[in-house]
C-alpha atoms as a PDB file:
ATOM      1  CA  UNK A   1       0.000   0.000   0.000  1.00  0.00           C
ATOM      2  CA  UNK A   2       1.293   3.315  -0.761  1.00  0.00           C
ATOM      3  CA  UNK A   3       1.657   6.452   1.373  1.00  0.00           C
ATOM      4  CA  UNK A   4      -1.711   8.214  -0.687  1.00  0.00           C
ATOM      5  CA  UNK A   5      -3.782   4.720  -0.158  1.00  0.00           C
ATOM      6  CA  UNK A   6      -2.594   5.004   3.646  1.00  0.00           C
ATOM      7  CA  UNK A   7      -3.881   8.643   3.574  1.00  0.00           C
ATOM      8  CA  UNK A   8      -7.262   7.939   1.639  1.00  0.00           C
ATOM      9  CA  UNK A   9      -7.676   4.968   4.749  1.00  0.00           C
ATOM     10  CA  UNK A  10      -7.977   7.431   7.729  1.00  0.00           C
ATOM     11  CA  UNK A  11     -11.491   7.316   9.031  1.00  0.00           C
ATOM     12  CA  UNK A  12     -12.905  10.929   9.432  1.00  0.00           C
ATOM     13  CA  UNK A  13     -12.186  12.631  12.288  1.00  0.00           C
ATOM     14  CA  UNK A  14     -15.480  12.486  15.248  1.00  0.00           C
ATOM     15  CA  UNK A  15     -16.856  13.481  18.539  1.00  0.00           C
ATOM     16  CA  UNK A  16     -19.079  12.060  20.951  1.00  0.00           C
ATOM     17  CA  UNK A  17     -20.921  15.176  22.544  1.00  0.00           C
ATOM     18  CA  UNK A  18     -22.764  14.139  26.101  1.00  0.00           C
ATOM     19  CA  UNK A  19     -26.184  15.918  25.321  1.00  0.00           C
ATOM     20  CA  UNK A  20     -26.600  15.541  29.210  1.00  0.00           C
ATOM     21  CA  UNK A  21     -29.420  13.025  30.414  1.00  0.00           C
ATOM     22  CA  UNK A  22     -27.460  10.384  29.325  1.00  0.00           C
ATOM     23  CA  UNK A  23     -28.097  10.960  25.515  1.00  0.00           C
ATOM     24  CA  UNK A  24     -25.056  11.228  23.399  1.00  0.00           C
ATOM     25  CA  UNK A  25     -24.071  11.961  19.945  1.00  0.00           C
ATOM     26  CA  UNK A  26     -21.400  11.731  17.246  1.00  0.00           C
ATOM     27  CA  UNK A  27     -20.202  14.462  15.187  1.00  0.00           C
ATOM     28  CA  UNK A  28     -18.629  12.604  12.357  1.00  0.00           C
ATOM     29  CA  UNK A  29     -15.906  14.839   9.744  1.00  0.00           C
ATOM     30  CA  UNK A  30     -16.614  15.110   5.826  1.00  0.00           C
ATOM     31  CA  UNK A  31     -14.586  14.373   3.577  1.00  0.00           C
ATOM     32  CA  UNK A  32     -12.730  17.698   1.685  1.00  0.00           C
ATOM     33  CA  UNK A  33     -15.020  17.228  -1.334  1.00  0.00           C
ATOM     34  CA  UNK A  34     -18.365  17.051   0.268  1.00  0.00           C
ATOM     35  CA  UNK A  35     -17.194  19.820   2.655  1.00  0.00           C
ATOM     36  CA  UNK A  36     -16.434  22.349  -0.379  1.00  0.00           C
ATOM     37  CA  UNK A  37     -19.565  21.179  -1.826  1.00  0.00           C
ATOM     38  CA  UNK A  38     -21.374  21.899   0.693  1.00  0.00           C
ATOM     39  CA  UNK A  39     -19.636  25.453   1.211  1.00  0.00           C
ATOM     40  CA  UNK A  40     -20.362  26.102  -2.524  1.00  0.00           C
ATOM     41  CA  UNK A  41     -24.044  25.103  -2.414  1.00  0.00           C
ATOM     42  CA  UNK A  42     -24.725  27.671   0.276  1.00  0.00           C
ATOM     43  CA  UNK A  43     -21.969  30.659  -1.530  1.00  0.00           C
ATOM     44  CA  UNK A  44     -24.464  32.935  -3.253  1.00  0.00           C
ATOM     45  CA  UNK A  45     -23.222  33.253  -7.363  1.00  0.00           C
ATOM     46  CA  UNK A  46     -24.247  36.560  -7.449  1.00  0.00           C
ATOM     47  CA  UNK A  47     -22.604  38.004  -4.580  1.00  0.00           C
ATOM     48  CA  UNK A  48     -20.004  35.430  -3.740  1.00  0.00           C
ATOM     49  CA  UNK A  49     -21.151  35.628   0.075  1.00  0.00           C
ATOM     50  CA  UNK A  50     -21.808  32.324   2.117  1.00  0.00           C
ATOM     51  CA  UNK A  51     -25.524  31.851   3.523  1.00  0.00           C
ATOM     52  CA  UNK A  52     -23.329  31.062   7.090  1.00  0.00           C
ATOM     53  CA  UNK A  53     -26.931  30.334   8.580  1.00  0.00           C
ATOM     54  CA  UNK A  54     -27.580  27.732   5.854  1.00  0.00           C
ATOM     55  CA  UNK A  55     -24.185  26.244   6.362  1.00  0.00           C
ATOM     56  CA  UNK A  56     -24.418  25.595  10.012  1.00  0.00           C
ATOM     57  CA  UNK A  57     -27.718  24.160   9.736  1.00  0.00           C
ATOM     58  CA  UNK A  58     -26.106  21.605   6.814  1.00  0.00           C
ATOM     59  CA  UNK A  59     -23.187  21.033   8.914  1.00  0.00           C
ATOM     60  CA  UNK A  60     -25.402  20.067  11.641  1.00  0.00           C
ATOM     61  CA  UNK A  61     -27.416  17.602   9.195  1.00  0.00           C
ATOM     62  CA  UNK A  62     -24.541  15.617   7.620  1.00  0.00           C
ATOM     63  CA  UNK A  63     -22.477  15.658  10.925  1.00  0.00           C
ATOM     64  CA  UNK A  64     -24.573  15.371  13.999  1.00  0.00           C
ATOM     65  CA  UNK A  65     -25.348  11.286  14.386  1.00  0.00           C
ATOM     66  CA  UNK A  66     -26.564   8.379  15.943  1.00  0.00           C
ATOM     67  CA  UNK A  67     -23.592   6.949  18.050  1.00  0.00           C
ATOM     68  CA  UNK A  68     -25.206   3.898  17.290  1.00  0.00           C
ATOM     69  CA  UNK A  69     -26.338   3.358  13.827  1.00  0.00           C
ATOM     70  CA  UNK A  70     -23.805   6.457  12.925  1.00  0.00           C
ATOM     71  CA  UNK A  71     -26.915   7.787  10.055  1.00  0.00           C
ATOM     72  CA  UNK A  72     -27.570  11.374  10.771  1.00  0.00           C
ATOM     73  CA  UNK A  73     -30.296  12.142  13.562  1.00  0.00           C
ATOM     74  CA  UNK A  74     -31.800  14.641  11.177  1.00  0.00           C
ATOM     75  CA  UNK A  75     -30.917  14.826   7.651  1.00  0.00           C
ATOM     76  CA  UNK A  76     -33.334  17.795   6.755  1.00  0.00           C
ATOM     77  CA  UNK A  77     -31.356  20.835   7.637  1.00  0.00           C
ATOM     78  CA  UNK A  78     -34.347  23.169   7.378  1.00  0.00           C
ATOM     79  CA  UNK A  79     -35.123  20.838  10.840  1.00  0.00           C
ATOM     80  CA  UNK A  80     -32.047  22.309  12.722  1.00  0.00           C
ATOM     81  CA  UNK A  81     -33.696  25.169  14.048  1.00  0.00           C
ATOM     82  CA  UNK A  82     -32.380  24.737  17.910  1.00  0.00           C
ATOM     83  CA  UNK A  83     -32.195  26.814  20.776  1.00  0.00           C
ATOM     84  CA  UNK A  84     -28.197  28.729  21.189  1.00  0.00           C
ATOM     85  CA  UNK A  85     -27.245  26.891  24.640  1.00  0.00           C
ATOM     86  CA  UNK A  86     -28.449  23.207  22.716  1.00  0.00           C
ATOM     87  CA  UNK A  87     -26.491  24.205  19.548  1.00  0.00           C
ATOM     88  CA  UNK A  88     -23.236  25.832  20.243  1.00  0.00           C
ATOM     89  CA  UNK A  89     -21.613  22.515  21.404  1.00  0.00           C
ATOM     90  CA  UNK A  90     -22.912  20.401  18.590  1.00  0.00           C
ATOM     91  CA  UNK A  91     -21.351  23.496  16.101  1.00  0.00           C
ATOM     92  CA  UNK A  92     -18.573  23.577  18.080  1.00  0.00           C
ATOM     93  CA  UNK A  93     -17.718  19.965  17.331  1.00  0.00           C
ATOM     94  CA  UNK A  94     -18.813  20.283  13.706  1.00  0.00           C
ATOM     95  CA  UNK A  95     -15.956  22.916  13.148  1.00  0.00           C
ATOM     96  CA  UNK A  96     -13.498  20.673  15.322  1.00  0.00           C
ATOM     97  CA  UNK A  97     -14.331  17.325  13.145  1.00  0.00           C
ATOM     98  CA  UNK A  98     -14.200  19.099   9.645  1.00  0.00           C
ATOM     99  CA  UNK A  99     -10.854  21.227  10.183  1.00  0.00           C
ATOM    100  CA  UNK A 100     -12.549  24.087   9.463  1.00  0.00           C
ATOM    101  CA  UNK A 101      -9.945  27.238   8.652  1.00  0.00           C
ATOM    102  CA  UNK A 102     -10.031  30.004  11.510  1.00  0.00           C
ATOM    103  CA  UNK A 103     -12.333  32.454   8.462  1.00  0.00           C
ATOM    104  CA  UNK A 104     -14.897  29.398   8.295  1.00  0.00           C
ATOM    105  CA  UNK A 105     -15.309  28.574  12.022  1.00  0.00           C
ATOM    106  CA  UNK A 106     -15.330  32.099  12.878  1.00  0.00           C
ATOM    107  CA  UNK A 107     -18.413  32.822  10.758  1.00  0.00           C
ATOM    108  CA  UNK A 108     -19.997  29.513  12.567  1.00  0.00           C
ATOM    109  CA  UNK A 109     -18.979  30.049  15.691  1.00  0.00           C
ATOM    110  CA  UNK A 110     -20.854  33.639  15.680  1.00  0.00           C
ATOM    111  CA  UNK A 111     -24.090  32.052  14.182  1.00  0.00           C
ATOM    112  CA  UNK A 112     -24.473  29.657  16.891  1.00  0.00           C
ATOM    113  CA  UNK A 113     -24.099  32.236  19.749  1.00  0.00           C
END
């Protein structure tokens, strides 16, 4: 196997976040295609400007899963509507998992506050 095959066989990256209660979650990385796809499908072509808003809430959708069955919890973004304190820590994790740059987390970070 060479060095690129050994790179394409890292898992994502993930995080279990403690939802308190005893629920949990994982927060489960894309890959760097799906993650600029996802950036571009939410980048305006008129304006160039990122929907940040819309991002977060796909973030949420793709990353935010079942520790169990590891399948999203809720693959309809427009369902993400969730209150700041709830979240924050599941964004938080999002931008940890997905290496976001410190321009990209930034803009999530604020959203989710």
């Amino acid at each position: 196997m060479g060095l690129f095959a050994d790179l394409k066989a890292i898992p994502p990256a993930e995080k279990t976040v403690d939802l308190g209660g005893g629920r949990k979650v994982v927060v489960i990385g894309l890959s760097r295609t799906d993650k600029c796809d996802m950036v571009a499908s939410c980048t305006s072509k008129k304006t160039g400007r990122c929907d940040n808003q819309l991002l977060e809430s796909k973030y949420l959708a793709r990353c935010v899963c079942d520790p169990e069955t590891r399948e999203p919890i809720q693959p309809d973004c427009r369902e993400w509507n969730l209150a700041s304190h709830v979240a924050a820590p599941l964004v938080s994790a999002c931008v940890e998992v997905n290496g976001l740059d410190e321009e990209e987390a930034e803009a999530l970070l604020k959203k989710s506050d």
